[in-house]
C-alpha atoms as a PDB file:
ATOM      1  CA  UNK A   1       0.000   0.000   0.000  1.00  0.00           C
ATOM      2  CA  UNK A   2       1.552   3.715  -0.930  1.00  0.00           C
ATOM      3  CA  UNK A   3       1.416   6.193   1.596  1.00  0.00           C
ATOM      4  CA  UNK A   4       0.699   9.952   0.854  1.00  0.00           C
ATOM      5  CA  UNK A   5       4.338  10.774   2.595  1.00  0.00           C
ATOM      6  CA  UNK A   6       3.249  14.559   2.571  1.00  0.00           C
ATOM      7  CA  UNK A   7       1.268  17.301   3.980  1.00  0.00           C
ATOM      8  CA  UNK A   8      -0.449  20.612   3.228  1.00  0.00           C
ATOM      9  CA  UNK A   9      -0.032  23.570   5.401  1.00  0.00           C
ATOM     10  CA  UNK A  10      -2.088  26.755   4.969  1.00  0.00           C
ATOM     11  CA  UNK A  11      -2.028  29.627   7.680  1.00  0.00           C
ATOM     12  CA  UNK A  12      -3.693  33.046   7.435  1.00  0.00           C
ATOM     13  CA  UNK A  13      -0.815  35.735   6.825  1.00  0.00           C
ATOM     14  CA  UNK A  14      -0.599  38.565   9.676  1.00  0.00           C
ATOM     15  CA  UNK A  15       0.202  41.364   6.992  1.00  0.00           C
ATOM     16  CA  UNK A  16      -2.044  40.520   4.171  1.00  0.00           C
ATOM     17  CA  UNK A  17      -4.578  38.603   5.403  1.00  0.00           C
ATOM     18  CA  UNK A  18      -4.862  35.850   2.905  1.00  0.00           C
ATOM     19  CA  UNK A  19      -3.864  32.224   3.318  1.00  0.00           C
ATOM     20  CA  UNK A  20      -0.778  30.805   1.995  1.00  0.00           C
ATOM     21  CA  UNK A  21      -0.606  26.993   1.391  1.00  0.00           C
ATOM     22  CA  UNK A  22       2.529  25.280   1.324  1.00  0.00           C
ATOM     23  CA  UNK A  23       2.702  21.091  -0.045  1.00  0.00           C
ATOM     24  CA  UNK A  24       5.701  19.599   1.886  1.00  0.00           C
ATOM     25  CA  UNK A  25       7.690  16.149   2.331  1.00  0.00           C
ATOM     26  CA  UNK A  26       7.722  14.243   5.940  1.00  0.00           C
ATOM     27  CA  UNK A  27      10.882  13.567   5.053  1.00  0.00           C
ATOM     28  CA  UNK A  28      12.316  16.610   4.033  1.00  0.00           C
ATOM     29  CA  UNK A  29      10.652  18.078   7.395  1.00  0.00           C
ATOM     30  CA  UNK A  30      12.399  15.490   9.365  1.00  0.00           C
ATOM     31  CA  UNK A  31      15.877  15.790   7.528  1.00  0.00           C
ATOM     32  CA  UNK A  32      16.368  19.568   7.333  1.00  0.00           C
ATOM     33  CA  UNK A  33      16.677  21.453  10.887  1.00  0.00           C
ATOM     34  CA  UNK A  34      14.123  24.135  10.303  1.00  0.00           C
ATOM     35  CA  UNK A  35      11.735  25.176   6.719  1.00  0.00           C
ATOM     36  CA  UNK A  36      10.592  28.668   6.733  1.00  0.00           C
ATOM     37  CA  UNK A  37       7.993  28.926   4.325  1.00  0.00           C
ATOM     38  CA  UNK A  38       6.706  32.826   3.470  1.00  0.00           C
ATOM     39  CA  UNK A  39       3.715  34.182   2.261  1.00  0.00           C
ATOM     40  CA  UNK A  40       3.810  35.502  -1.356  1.00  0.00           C
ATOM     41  CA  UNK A  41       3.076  39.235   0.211  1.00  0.00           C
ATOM     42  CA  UNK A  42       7.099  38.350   1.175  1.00  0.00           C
ATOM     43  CA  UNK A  43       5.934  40.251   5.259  1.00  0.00           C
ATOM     44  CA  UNK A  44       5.462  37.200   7.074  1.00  0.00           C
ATOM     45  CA  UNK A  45       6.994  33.216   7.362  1.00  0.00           C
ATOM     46  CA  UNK A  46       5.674  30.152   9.101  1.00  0.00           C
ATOM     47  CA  UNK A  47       8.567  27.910  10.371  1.00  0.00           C
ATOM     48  CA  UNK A  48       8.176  23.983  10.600  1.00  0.00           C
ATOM     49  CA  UNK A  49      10.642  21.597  11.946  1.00  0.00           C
ATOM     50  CA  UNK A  50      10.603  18.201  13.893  1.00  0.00           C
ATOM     51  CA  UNK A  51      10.833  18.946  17.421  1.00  0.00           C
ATOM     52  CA  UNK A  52      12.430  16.542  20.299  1.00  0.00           C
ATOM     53  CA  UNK A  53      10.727  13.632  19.366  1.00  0.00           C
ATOM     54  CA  UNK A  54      11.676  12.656  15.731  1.00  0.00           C
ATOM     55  CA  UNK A  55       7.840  11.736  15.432  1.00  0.00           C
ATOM     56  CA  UNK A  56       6.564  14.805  16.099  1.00  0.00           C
ATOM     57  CA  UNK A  57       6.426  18.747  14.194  1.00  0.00           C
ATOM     58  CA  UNK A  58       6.637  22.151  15.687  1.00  0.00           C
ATOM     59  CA  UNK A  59       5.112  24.900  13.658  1.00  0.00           C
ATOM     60  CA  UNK A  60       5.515  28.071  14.783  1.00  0.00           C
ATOM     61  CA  UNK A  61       3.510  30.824  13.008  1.00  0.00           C
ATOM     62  CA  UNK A  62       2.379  34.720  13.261  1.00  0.00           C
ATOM     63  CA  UNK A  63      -0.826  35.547  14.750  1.00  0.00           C
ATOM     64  CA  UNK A  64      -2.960  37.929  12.977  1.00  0.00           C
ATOM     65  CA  UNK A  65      -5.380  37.648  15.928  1.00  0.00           C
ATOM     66  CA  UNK A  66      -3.068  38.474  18.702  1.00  0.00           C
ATOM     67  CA  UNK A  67      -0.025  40.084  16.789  1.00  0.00           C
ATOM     68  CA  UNK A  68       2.261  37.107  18.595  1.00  0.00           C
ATOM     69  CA  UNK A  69       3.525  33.929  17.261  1.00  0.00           C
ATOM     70  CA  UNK A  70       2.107  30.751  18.423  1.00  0.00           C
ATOM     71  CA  UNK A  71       3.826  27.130  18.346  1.00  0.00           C
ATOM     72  CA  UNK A  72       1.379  24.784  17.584  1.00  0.00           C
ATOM     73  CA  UNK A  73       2.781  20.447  17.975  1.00  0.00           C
ATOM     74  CA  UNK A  74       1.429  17.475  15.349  1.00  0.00           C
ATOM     75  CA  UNK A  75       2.123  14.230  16.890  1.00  0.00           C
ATOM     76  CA  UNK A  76       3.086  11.460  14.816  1.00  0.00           C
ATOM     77  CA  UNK A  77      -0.616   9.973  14.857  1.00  0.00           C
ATOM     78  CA  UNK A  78      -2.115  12.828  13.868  1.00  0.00           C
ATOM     79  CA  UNK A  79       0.150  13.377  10.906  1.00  0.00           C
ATOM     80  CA  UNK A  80      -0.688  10.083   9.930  1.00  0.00           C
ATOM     81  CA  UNK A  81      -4.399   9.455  10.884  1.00  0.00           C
ATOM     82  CA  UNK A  82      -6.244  12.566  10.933  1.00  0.00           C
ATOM     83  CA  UNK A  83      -7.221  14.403   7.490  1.00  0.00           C
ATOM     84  CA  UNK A  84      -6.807  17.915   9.232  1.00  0.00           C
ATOM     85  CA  UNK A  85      -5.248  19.904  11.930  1.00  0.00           C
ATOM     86  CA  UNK A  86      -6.966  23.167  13.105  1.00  0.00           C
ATOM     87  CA  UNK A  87      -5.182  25.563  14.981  1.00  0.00           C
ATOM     88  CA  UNK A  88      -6.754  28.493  17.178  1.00  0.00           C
ATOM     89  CA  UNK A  89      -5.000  31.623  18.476  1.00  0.00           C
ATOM     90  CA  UNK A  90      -5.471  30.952  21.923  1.00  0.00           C
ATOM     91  CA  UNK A  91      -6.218  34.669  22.707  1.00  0.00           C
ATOM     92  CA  UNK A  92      -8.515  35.467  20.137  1.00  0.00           C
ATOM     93  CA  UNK A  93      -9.731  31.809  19.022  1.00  0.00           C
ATOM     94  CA  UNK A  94      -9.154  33.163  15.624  1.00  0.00           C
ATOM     95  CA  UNK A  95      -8.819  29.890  12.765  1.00  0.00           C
ATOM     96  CA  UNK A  96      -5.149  30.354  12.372  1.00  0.00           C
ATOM     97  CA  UNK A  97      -3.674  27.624  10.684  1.00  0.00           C
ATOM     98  CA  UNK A  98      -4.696  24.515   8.819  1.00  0.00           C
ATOM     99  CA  UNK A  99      -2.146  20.621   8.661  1.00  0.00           C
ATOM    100  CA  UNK A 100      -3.244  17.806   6.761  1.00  0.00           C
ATOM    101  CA  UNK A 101      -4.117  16.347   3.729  1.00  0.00           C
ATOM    102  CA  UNK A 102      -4.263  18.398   0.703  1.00  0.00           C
ATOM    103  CA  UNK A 103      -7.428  17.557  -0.184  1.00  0.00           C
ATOM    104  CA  UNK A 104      -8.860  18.014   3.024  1.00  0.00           C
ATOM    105  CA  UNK A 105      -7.018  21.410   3.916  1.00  0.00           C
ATOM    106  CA  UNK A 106      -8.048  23.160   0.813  1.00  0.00           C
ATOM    107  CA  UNK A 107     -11.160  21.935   1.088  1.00  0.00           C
ATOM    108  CA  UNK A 108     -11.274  23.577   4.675  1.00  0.00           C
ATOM    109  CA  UNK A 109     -10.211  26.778   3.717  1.00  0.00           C
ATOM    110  CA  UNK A 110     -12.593  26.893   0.391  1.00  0.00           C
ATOM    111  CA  UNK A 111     -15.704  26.280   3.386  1.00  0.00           C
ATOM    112  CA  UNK A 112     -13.934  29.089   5.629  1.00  0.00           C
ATOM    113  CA  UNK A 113     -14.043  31.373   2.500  1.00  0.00           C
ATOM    114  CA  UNK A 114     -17.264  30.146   0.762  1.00  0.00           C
ATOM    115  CA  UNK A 115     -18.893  31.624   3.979  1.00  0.00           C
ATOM    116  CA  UNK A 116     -17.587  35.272   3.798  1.00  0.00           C
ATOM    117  CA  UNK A 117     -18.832  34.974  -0.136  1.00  0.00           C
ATOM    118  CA  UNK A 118     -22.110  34.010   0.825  1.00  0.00           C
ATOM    119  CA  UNK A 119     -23.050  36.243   3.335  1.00  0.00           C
ATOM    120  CA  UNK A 120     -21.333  39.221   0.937  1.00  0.00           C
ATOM    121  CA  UNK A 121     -23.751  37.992  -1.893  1.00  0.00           C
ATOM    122  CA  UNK A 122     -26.430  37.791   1.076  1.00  0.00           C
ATOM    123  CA  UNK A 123     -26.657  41.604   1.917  1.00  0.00           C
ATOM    124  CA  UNK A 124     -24.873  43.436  -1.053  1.00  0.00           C
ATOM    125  CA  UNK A 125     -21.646  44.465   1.375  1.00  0.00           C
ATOM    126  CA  UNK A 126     -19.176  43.694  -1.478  1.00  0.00           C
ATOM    127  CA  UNK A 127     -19.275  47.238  -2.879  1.00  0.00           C
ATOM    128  CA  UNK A 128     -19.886  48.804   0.335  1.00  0.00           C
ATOM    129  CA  UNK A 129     -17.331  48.062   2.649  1.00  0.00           C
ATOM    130  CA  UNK A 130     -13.653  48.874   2.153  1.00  0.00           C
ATOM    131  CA  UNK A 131     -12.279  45.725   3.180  1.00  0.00           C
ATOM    132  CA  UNK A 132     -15.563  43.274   3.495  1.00  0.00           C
ATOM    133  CA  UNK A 133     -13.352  40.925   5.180  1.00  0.00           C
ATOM    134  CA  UNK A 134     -12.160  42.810   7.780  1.00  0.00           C
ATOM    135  CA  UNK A 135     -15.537  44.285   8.818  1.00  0.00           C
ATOM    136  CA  UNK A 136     -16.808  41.232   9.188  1.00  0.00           C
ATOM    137  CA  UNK A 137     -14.267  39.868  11.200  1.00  0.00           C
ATOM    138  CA  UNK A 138     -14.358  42.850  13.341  1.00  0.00           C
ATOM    139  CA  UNK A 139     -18.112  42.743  13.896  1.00  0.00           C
ATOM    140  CA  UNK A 140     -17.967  38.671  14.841  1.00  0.00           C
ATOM    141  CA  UNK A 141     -15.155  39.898  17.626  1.00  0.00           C
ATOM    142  CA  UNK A 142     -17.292  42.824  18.838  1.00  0.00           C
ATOM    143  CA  UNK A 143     -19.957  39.798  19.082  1.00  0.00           C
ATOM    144  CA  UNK A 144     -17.605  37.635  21.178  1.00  0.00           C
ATOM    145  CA  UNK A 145     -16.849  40.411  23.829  1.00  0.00           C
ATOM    146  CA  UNK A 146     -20.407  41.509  23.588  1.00  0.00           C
ATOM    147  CA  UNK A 147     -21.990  37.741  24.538  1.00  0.00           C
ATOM    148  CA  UNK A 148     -18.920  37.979  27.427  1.00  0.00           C
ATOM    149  CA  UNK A 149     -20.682  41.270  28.790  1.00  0.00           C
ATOM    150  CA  UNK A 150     -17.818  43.176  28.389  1.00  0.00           C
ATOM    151  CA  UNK A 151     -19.304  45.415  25.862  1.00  0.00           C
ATOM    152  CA  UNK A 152     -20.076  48.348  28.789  1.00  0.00           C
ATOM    153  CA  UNK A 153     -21.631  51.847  28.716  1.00  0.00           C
ATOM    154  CA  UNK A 154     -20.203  54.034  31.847  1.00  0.00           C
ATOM    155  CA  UNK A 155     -24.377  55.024  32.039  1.00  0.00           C
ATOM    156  CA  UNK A 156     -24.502  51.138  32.572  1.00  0.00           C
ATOM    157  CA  UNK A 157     -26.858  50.796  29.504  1.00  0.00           C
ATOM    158  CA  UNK A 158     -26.333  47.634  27.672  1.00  0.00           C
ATOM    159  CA  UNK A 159     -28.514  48.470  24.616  1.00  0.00           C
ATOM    160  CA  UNK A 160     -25.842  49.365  21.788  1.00  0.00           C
ATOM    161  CA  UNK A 161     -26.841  49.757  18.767  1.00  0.00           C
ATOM    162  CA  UNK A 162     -24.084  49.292  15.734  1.00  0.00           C
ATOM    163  CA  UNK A 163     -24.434  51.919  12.686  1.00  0.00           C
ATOM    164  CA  UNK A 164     -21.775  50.397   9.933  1.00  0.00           C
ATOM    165  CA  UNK A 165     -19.629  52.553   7.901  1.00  0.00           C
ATOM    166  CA  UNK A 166     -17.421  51.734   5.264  1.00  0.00           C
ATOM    167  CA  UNK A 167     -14.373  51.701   7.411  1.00  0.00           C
ATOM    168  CA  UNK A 168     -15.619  52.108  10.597  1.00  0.00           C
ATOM    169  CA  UNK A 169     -18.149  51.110  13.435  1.00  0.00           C
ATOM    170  CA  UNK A 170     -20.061  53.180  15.473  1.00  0.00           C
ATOM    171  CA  UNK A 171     -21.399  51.731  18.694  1.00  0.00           C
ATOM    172  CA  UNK A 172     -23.900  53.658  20.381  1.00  0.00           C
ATOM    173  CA  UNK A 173     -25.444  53.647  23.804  1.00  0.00           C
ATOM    174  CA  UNK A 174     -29.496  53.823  23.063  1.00  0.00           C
ATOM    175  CA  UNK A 175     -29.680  54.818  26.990  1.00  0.00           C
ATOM    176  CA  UNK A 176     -27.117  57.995  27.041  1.00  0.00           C
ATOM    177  CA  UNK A 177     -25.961  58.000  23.460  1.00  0.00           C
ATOM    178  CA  UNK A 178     -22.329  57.563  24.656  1.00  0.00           C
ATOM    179  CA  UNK A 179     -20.137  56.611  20.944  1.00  0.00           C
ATOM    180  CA  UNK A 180     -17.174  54.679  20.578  1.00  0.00           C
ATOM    181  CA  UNK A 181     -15.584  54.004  17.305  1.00  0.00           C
ATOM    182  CA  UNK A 182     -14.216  51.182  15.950  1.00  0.00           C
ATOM    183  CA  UNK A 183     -11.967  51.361  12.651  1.00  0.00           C
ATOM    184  CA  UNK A 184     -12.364  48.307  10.739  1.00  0.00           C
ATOM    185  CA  UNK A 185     -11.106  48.936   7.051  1.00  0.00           C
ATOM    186  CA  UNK A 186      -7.187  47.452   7.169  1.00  0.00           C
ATOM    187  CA  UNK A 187      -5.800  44.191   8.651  1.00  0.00           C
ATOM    188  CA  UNK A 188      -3.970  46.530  11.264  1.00  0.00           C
ATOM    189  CA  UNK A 189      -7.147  47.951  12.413  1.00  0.00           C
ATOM    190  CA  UNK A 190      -8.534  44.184  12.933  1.00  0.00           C
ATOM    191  CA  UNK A 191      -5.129  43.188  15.073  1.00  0.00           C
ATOM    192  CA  UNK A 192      -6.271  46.242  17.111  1.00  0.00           C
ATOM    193  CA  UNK A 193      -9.869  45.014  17.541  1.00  0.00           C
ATOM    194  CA  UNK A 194      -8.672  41.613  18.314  1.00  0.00           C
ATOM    195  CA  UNK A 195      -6.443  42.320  20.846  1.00  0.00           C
ATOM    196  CA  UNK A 196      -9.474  44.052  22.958  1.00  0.00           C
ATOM    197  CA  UNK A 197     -10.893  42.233  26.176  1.00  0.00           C
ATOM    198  CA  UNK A 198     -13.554  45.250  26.773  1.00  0.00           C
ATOM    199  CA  UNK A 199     -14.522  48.340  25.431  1.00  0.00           C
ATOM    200  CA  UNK A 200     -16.126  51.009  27.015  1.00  0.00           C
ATOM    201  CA  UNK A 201     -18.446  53.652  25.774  1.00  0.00           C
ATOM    202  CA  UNK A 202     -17.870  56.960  26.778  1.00  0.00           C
ATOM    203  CA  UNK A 203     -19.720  60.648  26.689  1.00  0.00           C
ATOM    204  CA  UNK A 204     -17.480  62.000  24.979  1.00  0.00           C
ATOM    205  CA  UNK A 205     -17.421  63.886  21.389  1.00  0.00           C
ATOM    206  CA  UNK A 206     -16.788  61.023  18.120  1.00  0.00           C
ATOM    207  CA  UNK A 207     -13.933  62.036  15.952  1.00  0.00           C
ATOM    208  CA  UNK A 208     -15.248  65.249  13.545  1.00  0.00           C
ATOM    209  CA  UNK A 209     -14.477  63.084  10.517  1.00  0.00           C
ATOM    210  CA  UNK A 210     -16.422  60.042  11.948  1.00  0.00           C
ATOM    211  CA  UNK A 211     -19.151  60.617   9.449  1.00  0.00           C
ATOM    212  CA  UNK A 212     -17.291  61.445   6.017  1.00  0.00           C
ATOM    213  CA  UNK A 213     -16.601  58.307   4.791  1.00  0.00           C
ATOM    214  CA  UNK A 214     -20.066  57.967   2.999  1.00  0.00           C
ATOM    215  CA  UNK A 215     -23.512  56.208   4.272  1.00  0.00           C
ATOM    216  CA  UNK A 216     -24.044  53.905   6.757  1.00  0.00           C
ATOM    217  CA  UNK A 217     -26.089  50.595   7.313  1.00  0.00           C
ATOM    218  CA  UNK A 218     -27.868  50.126  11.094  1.00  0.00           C
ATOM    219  CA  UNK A 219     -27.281  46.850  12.834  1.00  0.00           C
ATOM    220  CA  UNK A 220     -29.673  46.355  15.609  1.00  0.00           C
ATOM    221  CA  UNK A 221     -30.768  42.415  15.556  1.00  0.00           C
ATOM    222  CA  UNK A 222     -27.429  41.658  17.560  1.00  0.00           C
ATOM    223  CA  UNK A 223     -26.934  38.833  15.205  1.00  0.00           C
ATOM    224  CA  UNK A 224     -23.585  37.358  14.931  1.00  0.00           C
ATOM    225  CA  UNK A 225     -21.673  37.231  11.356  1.00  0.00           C
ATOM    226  CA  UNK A 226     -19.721  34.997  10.305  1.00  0.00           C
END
């Protein structure tokens, strides 16, 4: 019986924001010291290399969710036996990088991305937003710390309503109409919102160019995206 004696790795770029898949040899993992394999944006590298076990692989890769790098470990049996490996910033619990078989890993990542199409198809967003990707991204984080309860007014209101810009969110306190705003049109500006534990809405005057970047699209059903 032949045996598939490689693997597919694919990991979501912390500059660019696109995944980068990489087809690679067991054996050339286990005979060279250390691969670095970069993203075609040439800004960021994933590293793979057996670790103290010959059986096993340490990837280490950059975090787009956190901004740090995480090591993730494959043991031999699931190298061997499992069809994919998913990896989760453990800050953010961000999808951050995909092991496996080829098949299996592009098929993965063509779900991951099939979903973002849909829903952009769904409600029209692909001509609205600057970076569709990003928004949505933003909003499903905003959801997470939201469903935590650390989405806070300093009136103590927790009805916020979300008014969607093309590069921005606002987030406004129905009770006190306290505004905080949330840029969400580059990957930097999603590292930012990723890295938050809380945000706090404050009576304080929005930014005088808050509303010049064009219409804006109410969000009140507190549905997540994703």
């Amino acid at each position: 019986m032949l045996m598939d004696a490689s693997i597919t790795i694919a990991y979501k770029c912390s500059s660019c924001g696109s995944f980068e898949f990489f087809n690679i040899s067991l054996f050339e993992l286990y005979s060279t010291e250390k691969k670095h394999l970069a993203c075609h944006c040439g800004r960021s590298n994933l590293t793979a290399a057996a670790q103290g076990s010959p059986m096993e692989i340490g990837i280490r890769t950059p975090c787009m969710g956190c901004g740090n790098e995480h090591i993730f470990i494959l043991e031999r049996k699931e190298i061997l036996h499992k069809d994919i490996n998913v990896f989760y910033c453990p800050s953010t619990g961000m999808q951050q990088c995909f092991v496996g078989k080829d098949e299996a890993v592009r098929r993965k990542v063509d779900g991951v991305e099939k979903e973002l199409d849909e829903l952009i198809d769904m409600f029209g967003y692909d001509s609205y937003f600057k970076n569709t990707q990003v928004m949505f991204d933003s909003l499903n984080r905003l959801h997470d710390i939201a469903e935590k309860g650390n989405l806070l007014c300093e009136c103590g209101g927790s009805d916020i309503e979300l008014i969607l810009l093309p590069d921005r969110i606002w987030l406004k306190c129905e009770r006190c109409s306290a505004m905080k705003i949330i840029y969400a049109a580059s990957n930097e500006d999603l590292k930012d919102i990723l890295s938050k534990r809380h945000i706090l809405l404050m009576r304080s005057m929005p930014d005088k160019n808050a509303c010049k970047s064009g219409p804006f699209i109410r969000k009140t059903d507190g549905k997540q995206i994703k």
